[in-house]
PDB file of N, CA and C in Angstrom:
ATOM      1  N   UNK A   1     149.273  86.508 106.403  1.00  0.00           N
ATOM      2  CA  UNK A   1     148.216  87.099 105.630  1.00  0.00           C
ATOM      3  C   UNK A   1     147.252  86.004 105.160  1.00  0.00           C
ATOM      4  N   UNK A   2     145.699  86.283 105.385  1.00  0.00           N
ATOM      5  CA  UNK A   2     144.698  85.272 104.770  1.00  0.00           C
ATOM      6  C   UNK A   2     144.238  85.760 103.203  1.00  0.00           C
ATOM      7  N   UNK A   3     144.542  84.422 102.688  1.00  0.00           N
ATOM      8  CA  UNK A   3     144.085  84.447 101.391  1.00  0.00           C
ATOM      9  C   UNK A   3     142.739  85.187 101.542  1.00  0.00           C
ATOM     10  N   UNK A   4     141.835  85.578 100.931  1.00  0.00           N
ATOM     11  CA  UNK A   4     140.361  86.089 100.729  1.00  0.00           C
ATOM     12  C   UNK A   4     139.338  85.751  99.548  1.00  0.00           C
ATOM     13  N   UNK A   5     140.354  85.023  98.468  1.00  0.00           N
ATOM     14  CA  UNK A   5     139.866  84.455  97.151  1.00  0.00           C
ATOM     15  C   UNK A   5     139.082  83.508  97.400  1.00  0.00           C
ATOM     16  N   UNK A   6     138.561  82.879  96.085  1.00  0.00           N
ATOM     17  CA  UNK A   6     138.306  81.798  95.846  1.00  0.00           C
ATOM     18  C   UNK A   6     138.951  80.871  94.490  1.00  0.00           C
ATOM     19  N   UNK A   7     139.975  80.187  94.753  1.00  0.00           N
ATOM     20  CA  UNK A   7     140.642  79.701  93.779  1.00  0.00           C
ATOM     21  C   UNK A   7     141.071  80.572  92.792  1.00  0.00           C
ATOM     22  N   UNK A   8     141.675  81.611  93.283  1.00  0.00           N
ATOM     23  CA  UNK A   8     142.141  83.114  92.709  1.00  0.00           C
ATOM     24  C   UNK A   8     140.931  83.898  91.756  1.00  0.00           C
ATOM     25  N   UNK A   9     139.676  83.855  92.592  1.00  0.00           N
ATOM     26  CA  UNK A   9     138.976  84.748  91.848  1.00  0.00           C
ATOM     27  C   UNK A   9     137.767  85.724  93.391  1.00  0.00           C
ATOM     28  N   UNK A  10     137.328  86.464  92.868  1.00  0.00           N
ATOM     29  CA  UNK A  10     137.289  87.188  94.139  1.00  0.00           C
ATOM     30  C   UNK A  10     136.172  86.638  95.163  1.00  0.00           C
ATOM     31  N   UNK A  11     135.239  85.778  94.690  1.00  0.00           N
ATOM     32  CA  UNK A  11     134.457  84.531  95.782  1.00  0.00           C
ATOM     33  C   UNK A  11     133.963  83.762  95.335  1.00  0.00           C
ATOM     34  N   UNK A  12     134.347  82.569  95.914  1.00  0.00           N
ATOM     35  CA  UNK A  12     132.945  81.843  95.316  1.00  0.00           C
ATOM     36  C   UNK A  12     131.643  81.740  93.851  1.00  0.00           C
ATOM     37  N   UNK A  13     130.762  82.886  94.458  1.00  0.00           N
ATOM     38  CA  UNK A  13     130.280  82.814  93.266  1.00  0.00           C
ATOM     39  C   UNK A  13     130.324  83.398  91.882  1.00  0.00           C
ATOM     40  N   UNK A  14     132.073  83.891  91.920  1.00  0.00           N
ATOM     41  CA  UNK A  14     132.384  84.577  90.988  1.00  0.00           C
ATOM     42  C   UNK A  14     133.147  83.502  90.159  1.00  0.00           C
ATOM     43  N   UNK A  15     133.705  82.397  91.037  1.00  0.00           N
ATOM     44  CA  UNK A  15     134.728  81.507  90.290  1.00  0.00           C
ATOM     45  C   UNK A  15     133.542  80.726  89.740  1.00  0.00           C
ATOM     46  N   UNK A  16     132.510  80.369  90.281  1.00  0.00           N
ATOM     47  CA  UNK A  16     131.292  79.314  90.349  1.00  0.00           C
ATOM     48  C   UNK A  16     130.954  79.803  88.363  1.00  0.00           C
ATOM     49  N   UNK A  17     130.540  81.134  88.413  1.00  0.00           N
ATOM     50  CA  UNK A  17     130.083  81.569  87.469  1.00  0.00           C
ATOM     51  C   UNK A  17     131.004  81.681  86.165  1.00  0.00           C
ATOM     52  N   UNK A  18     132.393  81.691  86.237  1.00  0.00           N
ATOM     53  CA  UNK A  18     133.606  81.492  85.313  1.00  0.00           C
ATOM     54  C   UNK A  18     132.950  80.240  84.712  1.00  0.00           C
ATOM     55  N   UNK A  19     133.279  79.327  85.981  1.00  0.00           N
ATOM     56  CA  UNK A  19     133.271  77.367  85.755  1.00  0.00           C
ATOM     57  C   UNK A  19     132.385  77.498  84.725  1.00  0.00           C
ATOM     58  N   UNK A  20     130.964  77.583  85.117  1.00  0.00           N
ATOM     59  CA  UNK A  20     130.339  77.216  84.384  1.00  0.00           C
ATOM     60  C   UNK A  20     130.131  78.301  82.735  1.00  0.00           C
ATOM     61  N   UNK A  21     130.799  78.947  82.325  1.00  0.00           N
ATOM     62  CA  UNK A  21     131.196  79.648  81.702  1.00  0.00           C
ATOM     63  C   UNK A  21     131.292  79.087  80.540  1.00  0.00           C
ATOM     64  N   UNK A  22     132.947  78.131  81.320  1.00  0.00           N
ATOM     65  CA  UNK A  22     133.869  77.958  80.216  1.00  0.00           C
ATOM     66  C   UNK A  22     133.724  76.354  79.924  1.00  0.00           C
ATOM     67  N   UNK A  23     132.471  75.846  81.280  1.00  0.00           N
ATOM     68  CA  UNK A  23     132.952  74.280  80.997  1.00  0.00           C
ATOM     69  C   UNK A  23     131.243  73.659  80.206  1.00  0.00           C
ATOM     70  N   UNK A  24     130.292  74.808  80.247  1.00  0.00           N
ATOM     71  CA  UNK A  24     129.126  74.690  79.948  1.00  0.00           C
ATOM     72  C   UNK A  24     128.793  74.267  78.724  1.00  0.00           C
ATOM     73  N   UNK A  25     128.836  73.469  77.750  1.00  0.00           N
ATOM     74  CA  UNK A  25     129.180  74.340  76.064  1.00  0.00           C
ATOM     75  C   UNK A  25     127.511  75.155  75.503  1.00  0.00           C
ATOM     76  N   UNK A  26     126.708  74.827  76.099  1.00  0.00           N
ATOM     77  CA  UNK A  26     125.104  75.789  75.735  1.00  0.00           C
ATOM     78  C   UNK A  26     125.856  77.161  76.155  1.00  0.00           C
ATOM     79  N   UNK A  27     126.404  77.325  78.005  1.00  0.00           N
ATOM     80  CA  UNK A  27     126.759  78.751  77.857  1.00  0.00           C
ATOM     81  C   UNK A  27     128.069  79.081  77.071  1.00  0.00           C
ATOM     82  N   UNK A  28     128.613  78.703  76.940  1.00  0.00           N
ATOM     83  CA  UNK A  28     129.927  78.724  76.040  1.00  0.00           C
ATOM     84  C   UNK A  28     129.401  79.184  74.877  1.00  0.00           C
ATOM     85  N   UNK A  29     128.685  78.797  74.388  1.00  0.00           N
ATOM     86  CA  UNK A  29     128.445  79.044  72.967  1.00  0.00           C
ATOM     87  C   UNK A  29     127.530  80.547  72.982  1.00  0.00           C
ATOM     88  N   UNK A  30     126.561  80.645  74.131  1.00  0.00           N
ATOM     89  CA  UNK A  30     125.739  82.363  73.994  1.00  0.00           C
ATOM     90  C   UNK A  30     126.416  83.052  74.548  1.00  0.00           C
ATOM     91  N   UNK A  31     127.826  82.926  75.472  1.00  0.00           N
ATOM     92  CA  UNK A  31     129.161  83.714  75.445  1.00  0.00           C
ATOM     93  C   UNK A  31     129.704  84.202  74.638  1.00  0.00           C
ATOM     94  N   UNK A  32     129.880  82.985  73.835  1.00  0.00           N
ATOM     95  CA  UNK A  32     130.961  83.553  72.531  1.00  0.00           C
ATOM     96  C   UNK A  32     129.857  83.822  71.405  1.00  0.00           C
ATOM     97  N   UNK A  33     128.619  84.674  71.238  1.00  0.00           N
ATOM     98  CA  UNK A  33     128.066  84.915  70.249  1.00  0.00           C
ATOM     99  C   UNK A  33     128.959  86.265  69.809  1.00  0.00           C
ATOM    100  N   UNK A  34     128.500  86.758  68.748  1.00  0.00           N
ATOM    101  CA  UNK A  34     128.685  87.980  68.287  1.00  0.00           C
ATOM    102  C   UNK A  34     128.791  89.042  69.269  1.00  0.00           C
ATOM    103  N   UNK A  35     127.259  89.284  69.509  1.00  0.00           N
ATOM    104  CA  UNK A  35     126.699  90.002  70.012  1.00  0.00           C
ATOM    105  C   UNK A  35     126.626  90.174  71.500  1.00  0.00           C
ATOM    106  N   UNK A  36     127.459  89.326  72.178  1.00  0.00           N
ATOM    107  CA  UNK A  36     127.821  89.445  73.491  1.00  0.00           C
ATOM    108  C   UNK A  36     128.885  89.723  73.606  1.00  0.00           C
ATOM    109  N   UNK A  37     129.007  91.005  74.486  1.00  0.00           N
ATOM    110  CA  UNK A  37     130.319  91.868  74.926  1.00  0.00           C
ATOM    111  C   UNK A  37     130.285  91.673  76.202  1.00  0.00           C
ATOM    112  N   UNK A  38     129.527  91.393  77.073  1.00  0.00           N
ATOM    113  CA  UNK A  38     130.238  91.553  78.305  1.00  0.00           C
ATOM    114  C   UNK A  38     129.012  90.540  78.942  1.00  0.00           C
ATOM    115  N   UNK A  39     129.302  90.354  80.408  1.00  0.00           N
ATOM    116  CA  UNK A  39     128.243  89.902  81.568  1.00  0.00           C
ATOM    117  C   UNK A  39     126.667  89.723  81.202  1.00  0.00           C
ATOM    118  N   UNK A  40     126.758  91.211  81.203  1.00  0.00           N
ATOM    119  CA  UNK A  40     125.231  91.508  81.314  1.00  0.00           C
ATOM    120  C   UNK A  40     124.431  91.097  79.978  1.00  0.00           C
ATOM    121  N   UNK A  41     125.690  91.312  78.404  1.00  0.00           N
ATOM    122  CA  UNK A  41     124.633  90.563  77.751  1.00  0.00           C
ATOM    123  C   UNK A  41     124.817  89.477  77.506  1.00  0.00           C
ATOM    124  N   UNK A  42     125.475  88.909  77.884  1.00  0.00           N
ATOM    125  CA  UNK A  42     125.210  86.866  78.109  1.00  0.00           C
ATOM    126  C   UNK A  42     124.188  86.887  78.972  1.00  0.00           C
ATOM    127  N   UNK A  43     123.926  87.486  80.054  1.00  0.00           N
ATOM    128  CA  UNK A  43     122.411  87.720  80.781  1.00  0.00           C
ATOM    129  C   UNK A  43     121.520  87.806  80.157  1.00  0.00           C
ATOM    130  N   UNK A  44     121.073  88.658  79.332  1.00  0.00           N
ATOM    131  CA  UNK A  44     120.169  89.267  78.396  1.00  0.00           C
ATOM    132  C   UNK A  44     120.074  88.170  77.349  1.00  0.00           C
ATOM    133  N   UNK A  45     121.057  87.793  76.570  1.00  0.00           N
ATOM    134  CA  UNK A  45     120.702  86.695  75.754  1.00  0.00           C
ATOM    135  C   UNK A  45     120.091  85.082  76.092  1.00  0.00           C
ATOM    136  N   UNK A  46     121.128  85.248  77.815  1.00  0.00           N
ATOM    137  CA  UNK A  46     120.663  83.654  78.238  1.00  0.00           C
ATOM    138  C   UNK A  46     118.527  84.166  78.506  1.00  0.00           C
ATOM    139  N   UNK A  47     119.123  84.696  78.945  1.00  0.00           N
ATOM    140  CA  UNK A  47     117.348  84.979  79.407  1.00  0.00           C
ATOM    141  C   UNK A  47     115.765  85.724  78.220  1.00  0.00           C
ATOM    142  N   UNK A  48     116.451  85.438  77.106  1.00  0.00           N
ATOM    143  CA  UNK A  48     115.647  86.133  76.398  1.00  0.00           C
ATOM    144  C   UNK A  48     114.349  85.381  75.875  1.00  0.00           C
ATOM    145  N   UNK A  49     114.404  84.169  75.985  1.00  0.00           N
ATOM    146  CA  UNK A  49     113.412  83.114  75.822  1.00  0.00           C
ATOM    147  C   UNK A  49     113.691  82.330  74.682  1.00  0.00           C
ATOM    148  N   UNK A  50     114.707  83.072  73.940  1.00  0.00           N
ATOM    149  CA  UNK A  50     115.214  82.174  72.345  1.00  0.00           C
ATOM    150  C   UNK A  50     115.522  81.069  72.436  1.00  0.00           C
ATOM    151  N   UNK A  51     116.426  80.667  73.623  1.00  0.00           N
ATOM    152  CA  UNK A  51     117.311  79.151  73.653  1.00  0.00           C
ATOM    153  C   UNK A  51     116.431  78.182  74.200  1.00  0.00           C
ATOM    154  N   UNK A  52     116.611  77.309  74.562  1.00  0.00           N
ATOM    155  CA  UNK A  52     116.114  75.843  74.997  1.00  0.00           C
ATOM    156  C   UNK A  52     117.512  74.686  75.693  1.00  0.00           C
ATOM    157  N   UNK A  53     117.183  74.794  76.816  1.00  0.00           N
ATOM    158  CA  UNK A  53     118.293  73.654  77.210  1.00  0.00           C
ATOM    159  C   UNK A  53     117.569  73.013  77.763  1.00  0.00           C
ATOM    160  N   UNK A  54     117.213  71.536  76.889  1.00  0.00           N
ATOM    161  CA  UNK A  54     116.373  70.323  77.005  1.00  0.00           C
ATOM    162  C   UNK A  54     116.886  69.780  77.942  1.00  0.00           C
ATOM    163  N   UNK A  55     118.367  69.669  77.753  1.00  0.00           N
ATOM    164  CA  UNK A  55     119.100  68.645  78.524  1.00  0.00           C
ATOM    165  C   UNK A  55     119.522  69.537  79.943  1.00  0.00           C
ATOM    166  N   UNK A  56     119.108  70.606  80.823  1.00  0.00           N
ATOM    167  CA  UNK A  56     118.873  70.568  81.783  1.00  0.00           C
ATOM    168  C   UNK A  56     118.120  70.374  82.735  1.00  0.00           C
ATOM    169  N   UNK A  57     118.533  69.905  84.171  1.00  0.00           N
ATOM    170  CA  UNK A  57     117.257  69.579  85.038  1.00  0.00           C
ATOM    171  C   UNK A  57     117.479  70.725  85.940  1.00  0.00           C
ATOM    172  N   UNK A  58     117.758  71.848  85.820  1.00  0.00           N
ATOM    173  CA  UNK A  58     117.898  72.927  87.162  1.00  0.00           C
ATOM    174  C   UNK A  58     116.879  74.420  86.144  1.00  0.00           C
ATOM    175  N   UNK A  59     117.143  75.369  86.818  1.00  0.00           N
ATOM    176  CA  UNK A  59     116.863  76.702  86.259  1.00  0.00           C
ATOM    177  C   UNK A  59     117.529  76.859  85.235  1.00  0.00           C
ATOM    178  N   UNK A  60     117.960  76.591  84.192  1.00  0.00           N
ATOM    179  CA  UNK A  60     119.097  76.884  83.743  1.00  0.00           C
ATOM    180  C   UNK A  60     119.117  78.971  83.049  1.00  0.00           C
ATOM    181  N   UNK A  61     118.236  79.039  82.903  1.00  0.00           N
ATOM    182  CA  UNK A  61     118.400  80.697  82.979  1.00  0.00           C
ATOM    183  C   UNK A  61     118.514  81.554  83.918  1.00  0.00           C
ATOM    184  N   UNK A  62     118.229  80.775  84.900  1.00  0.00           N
ATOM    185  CA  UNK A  62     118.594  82.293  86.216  1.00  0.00           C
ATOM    186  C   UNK A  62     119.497  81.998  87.265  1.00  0.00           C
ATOM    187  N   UNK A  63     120.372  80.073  87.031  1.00  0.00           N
ATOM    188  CA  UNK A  63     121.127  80.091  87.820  1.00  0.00           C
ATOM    189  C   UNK A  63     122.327  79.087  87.482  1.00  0.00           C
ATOM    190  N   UNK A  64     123.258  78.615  87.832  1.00  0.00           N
ATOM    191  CA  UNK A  64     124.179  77.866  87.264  1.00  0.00           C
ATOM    192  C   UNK A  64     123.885  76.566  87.635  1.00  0.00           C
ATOM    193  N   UNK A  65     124.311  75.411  87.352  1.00  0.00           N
ATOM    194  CA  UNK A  65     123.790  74.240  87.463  1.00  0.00           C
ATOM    195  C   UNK A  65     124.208  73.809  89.291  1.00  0.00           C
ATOM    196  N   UNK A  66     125.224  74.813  89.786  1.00  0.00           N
ATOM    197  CA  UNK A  66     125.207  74.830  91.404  1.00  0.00           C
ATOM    198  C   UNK A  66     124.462  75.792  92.222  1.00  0.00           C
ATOM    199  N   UNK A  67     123.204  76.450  91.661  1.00  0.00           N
ATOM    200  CA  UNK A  67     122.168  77.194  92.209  1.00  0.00           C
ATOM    201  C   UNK A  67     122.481  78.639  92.466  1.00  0.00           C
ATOM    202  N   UNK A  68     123.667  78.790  91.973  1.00  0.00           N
ATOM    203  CA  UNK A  68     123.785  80.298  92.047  1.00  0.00           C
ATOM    204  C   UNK A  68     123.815  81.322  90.952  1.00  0.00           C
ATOM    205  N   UNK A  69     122.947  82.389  91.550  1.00  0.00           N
ATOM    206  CA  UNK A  69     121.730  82.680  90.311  1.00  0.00           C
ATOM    207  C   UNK A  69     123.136  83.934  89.798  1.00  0.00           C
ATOM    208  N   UNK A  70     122.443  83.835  88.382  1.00  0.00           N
ATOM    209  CA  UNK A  70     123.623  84.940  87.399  1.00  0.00           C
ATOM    210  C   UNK A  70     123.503  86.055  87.509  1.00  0.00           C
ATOM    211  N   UNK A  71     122.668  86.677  88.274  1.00  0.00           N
ATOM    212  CA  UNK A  71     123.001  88.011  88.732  1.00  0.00           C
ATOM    213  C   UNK A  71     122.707  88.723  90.137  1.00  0.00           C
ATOM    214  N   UNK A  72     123.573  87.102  90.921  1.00  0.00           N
ATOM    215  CA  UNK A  72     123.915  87.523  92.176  1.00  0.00           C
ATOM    216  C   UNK A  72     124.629  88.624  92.687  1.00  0.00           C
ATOM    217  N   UNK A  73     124.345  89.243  93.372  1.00  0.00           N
ATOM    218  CA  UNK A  73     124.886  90.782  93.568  1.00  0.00           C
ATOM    219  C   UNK A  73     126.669  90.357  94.076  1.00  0.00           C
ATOM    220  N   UNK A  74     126.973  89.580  94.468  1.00  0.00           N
ATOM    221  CA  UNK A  74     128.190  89.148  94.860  1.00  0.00           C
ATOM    222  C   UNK A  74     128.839  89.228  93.846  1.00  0.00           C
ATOM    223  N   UNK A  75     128.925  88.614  92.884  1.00  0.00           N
ATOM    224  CA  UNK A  75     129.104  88.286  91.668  1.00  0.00           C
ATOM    225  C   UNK A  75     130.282  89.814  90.926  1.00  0.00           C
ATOM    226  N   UNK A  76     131.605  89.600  90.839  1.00  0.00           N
ATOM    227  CA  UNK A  76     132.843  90.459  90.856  1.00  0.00           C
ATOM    228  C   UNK A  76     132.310  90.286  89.085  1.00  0.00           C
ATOM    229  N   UNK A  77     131.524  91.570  88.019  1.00  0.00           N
ATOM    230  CA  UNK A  77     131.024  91.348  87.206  1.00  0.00           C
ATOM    231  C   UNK A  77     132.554  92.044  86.018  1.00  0.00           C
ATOM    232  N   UNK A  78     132.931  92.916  86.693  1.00  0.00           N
ATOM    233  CA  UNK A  78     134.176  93.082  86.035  1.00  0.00           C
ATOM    234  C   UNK A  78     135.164  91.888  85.842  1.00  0.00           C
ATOM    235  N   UNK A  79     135.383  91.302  86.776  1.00  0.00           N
ATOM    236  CA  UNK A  79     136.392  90.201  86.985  1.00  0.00           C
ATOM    237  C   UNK A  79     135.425  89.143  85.269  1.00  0.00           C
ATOM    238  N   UNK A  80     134.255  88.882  85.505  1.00  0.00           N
ATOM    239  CA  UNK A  80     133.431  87.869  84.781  1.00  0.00           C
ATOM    240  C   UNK A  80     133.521  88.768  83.044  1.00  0.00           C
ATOM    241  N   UNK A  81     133.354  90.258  83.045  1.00  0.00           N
ATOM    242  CA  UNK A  81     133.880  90.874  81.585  1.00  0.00           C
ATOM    243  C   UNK A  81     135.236  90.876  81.355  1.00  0.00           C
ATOM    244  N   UNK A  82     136.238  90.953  82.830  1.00  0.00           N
ATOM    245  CA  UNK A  82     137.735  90.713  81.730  1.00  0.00           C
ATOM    246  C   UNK A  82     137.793  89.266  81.121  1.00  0.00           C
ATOM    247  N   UNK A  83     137.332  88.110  81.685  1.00  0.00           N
ATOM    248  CA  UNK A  83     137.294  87.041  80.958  1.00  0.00           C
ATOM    249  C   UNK A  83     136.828  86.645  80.138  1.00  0.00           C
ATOM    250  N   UNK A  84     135.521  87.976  79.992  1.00  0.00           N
ATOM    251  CA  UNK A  84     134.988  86.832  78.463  1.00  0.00           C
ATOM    252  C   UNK A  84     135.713  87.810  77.467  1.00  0.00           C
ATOM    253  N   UNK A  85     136.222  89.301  77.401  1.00  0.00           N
ATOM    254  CA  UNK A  85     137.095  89.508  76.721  1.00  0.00           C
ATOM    255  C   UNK A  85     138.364  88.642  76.415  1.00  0.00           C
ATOM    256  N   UNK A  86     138.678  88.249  77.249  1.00  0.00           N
ATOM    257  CA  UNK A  86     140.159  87.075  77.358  1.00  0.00           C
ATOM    258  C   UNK A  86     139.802  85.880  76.283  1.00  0.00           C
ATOM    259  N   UNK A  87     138.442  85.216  76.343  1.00  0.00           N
ATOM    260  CA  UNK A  87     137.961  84.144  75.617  1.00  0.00           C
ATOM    261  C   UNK A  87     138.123  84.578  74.278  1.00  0.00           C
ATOM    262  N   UNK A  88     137.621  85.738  74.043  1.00  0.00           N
ATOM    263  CA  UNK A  88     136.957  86.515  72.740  1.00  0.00           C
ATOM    264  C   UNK A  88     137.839  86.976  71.733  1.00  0.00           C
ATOM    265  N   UNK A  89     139.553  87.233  72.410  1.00  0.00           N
ATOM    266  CA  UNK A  89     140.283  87.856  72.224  1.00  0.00           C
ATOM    267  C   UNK A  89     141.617  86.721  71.394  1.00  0.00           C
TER     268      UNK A  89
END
């Protein structure tokens, strides 16, 4: 049987988007706001125009610091809400 994961998550740019999640601390921190429950509004908050990340040199709102954008349709978005419940919890 072939594995199909990516480092036990369902591809690539689903593990890509964890990483930088949990190892980010700008996204780490509009993860763990209040007011973010799931995926879509760490989306909504990263992208709302409020924040400032000086200290990046990439997109940093529409993609992870390895170019893959946060609401790549690939992107296993359930898999990305059981974890930030897991963080939260």
């Amino acid at each position: 049987m072939t594995d199909t994961t990516y480092n036990g998550w369902t591809n690539y740019e689903t593990w890509n988007v964890a990483l930088w999640l949990d190892n980010e601390y700008f996204y780490y921190s509009i993860m763990m706001m209040q007011s973010v429950k799931n995926f879509d509004d760490f989306i909504k908050k990263l992208q709302s125009g409020v924040f400032n990340n000086l200290d990046a040199n990439w997109d940093w709102a529409n993609t992870t610091g390895d170019g893959i954008l946060w609401n790549d349709p690939k992107i296993n978005v359930e898999e990305i809400n059981e974890k930030i419940l897991e963080l939260k919890s």
